[in-house]
C-alpha atoms as a PDB file:
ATOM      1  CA  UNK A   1     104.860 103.084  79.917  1.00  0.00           C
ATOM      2  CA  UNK A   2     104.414 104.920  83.583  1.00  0.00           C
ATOM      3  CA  UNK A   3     100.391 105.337  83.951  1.00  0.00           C
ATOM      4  CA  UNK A   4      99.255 108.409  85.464  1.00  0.00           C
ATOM      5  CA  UNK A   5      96.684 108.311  88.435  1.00  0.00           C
ATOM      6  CA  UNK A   6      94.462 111.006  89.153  1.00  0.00           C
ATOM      7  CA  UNK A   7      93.579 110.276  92.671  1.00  0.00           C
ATOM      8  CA  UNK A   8      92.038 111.674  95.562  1.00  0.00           C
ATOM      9  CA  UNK A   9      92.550 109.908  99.056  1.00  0.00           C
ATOM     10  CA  UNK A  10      90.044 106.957  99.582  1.00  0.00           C
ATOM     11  CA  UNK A  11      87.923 107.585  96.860  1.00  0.00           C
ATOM     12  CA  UNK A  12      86.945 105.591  93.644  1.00  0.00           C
ATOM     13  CA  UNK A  13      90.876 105.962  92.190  1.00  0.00           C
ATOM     14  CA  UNK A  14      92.251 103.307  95.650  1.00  0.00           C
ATOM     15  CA  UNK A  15      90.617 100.750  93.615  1.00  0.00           C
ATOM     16  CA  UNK A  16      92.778 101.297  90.413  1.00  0.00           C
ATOM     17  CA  UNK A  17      95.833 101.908  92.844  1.00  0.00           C
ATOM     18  CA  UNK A  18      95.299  98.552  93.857  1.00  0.00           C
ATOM     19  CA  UNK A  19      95.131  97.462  90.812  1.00  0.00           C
ATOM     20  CA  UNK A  20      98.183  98.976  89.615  1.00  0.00           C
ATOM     21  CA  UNK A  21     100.442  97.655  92.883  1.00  0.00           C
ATOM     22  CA  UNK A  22      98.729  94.256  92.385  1.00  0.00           C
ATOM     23  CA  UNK A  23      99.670  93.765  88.773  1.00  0.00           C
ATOM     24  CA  UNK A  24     103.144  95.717  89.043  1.00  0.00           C
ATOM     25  CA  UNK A  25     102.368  98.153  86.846  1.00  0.00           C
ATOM     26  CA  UNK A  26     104.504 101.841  87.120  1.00  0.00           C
ATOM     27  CA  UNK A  27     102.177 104.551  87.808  1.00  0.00           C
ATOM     28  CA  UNK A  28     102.379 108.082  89.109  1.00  0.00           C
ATOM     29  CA  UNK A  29      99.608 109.211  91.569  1.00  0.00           C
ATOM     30  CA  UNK A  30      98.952 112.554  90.758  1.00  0.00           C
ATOM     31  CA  UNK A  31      96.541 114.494  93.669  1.00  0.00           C
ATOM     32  CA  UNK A  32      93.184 115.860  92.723  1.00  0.00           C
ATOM     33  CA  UNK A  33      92.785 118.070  95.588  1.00  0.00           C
ATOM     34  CA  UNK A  34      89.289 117.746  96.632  1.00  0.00           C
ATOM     35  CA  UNK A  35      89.515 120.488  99.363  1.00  0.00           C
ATOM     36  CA  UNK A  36      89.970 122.852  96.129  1.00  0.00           C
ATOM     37  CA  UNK A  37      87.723 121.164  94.439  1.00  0.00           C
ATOM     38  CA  UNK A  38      89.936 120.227  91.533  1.00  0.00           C
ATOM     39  CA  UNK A  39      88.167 118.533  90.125  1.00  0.00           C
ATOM     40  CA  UNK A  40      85.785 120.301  88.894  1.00  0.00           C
ATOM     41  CA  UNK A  41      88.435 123.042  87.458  1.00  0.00           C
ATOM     42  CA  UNK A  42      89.056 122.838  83.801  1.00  0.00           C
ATOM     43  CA  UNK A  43      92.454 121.114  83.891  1.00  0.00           C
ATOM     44  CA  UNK A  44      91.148 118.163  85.455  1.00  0.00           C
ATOM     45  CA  UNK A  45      87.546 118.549  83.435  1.00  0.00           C
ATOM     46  CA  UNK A  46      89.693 118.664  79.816  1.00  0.00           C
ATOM     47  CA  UNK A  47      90.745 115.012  81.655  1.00  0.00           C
ATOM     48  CA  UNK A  48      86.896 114.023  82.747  1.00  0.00           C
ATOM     49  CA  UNK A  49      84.313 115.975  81.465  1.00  0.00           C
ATOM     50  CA  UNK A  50      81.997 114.592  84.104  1.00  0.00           C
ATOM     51  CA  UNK A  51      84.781 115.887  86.865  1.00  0.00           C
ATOM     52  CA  UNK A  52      84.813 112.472  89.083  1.00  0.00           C
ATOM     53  CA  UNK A  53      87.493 111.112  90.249  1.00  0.00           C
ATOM     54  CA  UNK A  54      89.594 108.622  88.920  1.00  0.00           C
ATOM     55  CA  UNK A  55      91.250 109.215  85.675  1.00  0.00           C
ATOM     56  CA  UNK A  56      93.884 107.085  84.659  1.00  0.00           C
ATOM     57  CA  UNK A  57      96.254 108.597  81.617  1.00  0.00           C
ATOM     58  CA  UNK A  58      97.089 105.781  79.027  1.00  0.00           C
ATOM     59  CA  UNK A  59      99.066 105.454  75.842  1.00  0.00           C
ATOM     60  CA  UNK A  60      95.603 105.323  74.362  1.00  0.00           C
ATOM     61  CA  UNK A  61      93.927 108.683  76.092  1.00  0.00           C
ATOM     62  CA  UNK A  62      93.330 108.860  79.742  1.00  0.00           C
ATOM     63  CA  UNK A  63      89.910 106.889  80.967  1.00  0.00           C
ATOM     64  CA  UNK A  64      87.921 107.181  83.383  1.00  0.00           C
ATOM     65  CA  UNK A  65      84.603 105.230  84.894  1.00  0.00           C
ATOM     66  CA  UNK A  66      86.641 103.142  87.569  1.00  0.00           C
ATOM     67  CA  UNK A  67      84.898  99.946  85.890  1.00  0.00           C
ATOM     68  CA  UNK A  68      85.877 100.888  82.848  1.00  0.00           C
ATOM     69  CA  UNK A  69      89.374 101.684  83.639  1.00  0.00           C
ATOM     70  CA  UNK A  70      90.090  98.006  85.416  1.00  0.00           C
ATOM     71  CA  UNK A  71      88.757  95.972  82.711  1.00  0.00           C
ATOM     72  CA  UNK A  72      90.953  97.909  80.093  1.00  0.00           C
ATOM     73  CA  UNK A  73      93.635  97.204  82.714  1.00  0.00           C
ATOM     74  CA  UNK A  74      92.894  93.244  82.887  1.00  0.00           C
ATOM     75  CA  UNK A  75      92.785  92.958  78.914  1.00  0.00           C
ATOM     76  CA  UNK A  76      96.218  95.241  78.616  1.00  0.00           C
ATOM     77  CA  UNK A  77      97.936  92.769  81.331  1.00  0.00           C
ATOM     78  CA  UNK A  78      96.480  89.880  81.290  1.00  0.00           C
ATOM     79  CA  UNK A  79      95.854  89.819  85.014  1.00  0.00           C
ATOM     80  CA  UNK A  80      93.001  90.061  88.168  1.00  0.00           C
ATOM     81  CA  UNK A  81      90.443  88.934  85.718  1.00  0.00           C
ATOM     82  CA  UNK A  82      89.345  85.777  83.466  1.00  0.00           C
ATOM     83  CA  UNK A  83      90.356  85.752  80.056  1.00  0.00           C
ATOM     84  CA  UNK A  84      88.239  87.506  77.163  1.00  0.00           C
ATOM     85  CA  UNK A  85      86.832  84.086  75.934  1.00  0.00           C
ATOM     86  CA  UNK A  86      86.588  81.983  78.701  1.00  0.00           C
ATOM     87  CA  UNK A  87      83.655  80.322  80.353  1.00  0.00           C
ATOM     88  CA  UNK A  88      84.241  82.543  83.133  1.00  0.00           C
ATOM     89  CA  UNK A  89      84.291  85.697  81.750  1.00  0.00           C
ATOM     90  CA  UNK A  90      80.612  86.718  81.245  1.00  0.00           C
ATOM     91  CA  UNK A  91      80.110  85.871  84.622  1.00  0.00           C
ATOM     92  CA  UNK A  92      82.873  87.929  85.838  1.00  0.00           C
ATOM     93  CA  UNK A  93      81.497  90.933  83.966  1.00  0.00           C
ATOM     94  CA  UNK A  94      77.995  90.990  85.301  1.00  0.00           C
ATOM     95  CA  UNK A  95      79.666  90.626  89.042  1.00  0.00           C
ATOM     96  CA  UNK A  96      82.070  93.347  88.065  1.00  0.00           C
ATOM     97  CA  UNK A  97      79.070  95.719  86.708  1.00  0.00           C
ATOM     98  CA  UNK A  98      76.908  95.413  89.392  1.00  0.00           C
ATOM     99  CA  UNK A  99      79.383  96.249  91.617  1.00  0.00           C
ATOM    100  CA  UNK A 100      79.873  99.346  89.508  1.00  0.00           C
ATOM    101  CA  UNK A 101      76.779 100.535  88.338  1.00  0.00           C
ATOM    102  CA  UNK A 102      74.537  99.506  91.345  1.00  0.00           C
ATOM    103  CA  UNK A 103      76.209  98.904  94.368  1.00  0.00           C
ATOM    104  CA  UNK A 104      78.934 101.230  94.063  1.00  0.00           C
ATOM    105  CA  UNK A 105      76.075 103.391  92.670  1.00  0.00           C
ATOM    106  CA  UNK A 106      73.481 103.198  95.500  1.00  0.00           C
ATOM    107  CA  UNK A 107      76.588 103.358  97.959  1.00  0.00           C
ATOM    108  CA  UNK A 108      77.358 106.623  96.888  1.00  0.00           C
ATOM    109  CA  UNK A 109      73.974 108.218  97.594  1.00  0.00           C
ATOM    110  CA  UNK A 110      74.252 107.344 101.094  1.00  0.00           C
ATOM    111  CA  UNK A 111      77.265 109.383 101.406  1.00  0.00           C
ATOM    112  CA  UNK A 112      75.849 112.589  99.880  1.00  0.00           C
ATOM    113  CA  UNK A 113      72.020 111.523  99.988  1.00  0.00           C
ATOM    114  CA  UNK A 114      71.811 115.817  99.845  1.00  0.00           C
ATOM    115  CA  UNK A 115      72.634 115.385  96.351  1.00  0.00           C
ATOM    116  CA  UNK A 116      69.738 113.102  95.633  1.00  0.00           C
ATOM    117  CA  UNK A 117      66.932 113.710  97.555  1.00  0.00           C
ATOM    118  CA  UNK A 118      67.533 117.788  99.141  1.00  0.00           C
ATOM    119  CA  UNK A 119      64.768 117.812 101.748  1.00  0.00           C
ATOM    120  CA  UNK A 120      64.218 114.211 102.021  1.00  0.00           C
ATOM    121  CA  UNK A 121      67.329 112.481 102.954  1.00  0.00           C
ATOM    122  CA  UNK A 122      66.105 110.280 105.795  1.00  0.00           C
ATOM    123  CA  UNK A 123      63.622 108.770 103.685  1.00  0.00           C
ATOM    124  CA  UNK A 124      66.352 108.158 101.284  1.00  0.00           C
ATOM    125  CA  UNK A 125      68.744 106.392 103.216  1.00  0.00           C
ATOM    126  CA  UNK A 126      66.326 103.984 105.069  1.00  0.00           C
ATOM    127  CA  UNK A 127      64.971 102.971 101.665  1.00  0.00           C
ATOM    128  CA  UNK A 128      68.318 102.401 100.251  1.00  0.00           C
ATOM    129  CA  UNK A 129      69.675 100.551 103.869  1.00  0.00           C
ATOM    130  CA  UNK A 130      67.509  96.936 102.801  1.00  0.00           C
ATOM    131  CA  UNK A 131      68.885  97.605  99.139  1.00  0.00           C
ATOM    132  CA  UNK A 132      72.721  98.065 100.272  1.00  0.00           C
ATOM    133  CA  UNK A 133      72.301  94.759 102.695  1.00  0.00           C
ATOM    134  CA  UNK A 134      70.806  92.853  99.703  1.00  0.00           C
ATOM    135  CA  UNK A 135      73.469  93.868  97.224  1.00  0.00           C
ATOM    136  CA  UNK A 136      76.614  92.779  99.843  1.00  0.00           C
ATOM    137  CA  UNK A 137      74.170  89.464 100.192  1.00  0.00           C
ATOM    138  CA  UNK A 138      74.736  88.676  96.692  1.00  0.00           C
ATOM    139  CA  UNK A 139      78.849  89.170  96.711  1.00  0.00           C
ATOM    140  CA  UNK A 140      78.432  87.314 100.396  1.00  0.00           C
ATOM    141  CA  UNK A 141      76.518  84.372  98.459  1.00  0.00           C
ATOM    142  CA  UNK A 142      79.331  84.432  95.292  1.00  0.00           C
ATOM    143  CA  UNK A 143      82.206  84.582  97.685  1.00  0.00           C
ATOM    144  CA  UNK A 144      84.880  81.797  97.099  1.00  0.00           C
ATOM    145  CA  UNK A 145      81.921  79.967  94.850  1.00  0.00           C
ATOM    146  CA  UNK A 146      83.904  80.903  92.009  1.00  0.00           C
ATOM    147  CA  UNK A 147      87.770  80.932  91.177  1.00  0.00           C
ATOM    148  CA  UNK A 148      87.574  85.078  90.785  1.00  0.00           C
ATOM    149  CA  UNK A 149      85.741  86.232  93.791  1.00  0.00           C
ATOM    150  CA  UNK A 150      87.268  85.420  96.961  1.00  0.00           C
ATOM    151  CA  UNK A 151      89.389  82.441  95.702  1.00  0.00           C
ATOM    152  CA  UNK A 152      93.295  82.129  96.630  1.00  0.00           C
ATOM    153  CA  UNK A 153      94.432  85.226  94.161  1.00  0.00           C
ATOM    154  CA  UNK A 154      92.391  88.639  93.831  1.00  0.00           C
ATOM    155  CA  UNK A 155      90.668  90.105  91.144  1.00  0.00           C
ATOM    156  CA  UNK A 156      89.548  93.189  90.162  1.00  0.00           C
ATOM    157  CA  UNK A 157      86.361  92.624  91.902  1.00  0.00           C
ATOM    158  CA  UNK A 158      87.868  91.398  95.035  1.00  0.00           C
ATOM    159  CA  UNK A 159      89.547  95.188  95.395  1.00  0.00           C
ATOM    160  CA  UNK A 160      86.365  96.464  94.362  1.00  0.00           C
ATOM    161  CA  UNK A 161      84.134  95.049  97.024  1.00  0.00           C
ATOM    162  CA  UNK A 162      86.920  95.401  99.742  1.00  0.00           C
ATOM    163  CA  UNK A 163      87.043  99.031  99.380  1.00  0.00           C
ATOM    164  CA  UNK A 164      83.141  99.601  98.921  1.00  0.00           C
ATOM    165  CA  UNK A 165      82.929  98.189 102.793  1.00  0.00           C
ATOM    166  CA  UNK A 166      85.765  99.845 103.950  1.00  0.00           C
ATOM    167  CA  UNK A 167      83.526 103.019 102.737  1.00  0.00           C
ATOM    168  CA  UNK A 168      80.173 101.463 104.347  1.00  0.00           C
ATOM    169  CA  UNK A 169      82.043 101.284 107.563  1.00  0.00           C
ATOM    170  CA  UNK A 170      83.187 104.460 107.319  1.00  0.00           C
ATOM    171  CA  UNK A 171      81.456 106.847 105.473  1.00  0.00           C
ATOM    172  CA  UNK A 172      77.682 105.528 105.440  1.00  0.00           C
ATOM    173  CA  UNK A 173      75.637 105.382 107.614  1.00  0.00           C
ATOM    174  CA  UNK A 174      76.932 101.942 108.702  1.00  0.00           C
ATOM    175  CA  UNK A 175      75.720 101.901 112.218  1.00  0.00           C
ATOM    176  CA  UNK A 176      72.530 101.946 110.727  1.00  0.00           C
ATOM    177  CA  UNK A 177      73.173  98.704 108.007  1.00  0.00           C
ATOM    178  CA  UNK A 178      76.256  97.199 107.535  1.00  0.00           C
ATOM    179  CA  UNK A 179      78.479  95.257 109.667  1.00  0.00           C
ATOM    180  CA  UNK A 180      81.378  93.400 108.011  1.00  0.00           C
ATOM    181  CA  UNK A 181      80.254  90.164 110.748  1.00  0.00           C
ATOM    182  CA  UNK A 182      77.255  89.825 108.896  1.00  0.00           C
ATOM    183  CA  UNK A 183      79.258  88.789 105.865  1.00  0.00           C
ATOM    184  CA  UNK A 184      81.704  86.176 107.019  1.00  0.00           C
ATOM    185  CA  UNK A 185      82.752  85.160 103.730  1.00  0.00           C
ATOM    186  CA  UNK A 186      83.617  88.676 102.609  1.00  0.00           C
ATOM    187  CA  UNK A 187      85.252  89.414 106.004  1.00  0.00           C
ATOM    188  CA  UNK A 188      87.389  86.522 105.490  1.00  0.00           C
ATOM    189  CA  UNK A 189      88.290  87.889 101.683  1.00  0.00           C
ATOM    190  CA  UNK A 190      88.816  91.122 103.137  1.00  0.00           C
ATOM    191  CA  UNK A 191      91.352  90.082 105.699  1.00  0.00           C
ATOM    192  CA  UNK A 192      93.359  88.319 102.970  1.00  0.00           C
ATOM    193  CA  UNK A 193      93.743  90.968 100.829  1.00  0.00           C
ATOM    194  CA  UNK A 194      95.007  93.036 103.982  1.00  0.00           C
ATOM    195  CA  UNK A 195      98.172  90.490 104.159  1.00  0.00           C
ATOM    196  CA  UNK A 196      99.069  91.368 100.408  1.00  0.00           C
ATOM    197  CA  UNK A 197     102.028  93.551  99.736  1.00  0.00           C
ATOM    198  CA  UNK A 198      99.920  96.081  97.027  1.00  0.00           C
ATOM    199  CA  UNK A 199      97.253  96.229 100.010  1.00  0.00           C
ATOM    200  CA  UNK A 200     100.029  97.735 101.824  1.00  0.00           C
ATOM    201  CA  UNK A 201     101.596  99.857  99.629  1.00  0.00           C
ATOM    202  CA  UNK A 202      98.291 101.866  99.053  1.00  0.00           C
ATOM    203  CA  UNK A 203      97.869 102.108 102.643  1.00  0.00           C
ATOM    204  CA  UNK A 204     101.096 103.660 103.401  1.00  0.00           C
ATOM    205  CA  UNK A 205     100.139 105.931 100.159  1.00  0.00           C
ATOM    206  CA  UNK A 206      96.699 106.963 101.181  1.00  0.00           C
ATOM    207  CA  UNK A 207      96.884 106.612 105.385  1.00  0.00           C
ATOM    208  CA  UNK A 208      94.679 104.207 105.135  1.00  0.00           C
ATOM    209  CA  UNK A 209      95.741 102.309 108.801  1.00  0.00           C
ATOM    210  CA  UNK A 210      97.297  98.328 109.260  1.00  0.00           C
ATOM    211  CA  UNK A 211      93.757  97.051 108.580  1.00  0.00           C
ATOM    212  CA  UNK A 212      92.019  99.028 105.677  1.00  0.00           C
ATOM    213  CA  UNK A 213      88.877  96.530 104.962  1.00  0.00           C
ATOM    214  CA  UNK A 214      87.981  94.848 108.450  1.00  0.00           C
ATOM    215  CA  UNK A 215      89.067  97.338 110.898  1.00  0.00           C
ATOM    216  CA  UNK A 216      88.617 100.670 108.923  1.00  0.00           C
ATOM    217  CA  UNK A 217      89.775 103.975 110.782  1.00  0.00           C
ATOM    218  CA  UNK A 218      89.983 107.394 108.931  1.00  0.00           C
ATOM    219  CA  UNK A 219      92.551 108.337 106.383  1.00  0.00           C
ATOM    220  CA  UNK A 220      94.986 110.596 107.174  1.00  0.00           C
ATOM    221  CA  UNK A 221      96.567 110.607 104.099  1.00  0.00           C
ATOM    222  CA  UNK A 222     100.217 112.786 103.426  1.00  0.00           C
ATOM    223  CA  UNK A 223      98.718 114.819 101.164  1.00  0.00           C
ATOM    224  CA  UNK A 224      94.794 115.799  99.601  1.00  0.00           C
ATOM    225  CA  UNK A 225      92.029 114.835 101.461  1.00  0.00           C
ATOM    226  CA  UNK A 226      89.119 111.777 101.469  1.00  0.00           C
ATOM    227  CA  UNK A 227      86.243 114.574 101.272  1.00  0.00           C
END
């Protein structure tokens, strides 16, 4: 089986790339152009009702919900995540959901804080700034404590949180709240997971620069665009 990858450049679908390159998996990355806004035209919309960006086509219908889509990756391989019925594994899937539903979350509406507050955005992003510093406080805190967060071999949640502050840095307003320093267990993670070959693979895919997670420059991907 060759997945299929509905991507867009350094958005939500670089975590299931990385995914894919770290487990070995065939795939073919098939652009959603956001410039067009693809997404949101019915071919892609028959894919994703909800028109966001990933969707990964399966033998079993395509999925999307990026969470969603890397735990049905783990159980189908095996890999980047405890084992359904070990002792690890319900602690691995609150980690994994919060980085999902509330970090990645509350991440997201300090890129388009428009969106979610029209009028009021500056109120919005300096109440969400001490929320976003306590969320990366928790991974900092969990980093390494555990054999799949920070520990010798990625998981899922590794990628996850890598590319989240890649998109702090970047994208946020990270002058403003997050500094990768401020989270020297994560940093170190981060700078790991730069010196694997799937980290580099995506790169060269997306344009994502040498150092994608601790020195993040802009994409300049060969084809689509991050926005």
């Amino acid at each position: 089986m060759t997945y299929t990858l509905h991507y867009a450049p350094d958005n939500a679908s670089l975590i299931v790339r990385l995914a894919l390159e770290e487990m070995g998996q065939p795939y073919r990355a098939t652009l959603v152009d956001r410039r067009v806004r693809a997404h949101k035209q019915a071919a892609y919309l028959a894919l994703n009702p909800a028109g966001l960006i990933p969707v990964l086509e399966t033998p079993q219908g395509p999925i999307s919900e990026t969470a969603a889509i890397l735990l049905w990756l783990t159980e189908q391989h095996g890999a980047l995540a405890p084992a359904p019925g070990s002792d690890q594994r319900a602690a691995f899937l609150k980690a994994l959901f919060f980085a999902s539903n509330t970090l990645h979350a509350d991440l997201r509406m300090t890129f388009y804080p428009d969106q979610y507050a029209p009028g009021g955005e500056a109120a919005l992003l300096a109440g969400l700034a001490p929320r976003m510093q306590r969320h990366y406080a928790i991974f900092e805190g969990l980093c390494g404590t555990v054999p799949w967060f920070g520990g010798a071999e990625p998981s899922v949640l590794d990628l996850y949180v890598a590319v989240t502050m890649r998109w702090a840095a970047l994208y946020g307003p990270g002058a403003r709240w997050f500094r990768l320093g401020d989270y020297p267990r994560l940093a170190q993670s981060a700078a790991l997971l730069e010196e694997r070959p799937s980290v580099h693979a995506a790169a060269r895919a997306e344009g994502l620069g040498a150092r994608p997670f601790t020195a993040p420059e802009a994409c300049t991907p060969p084809e689509g665009s991050a926005l």
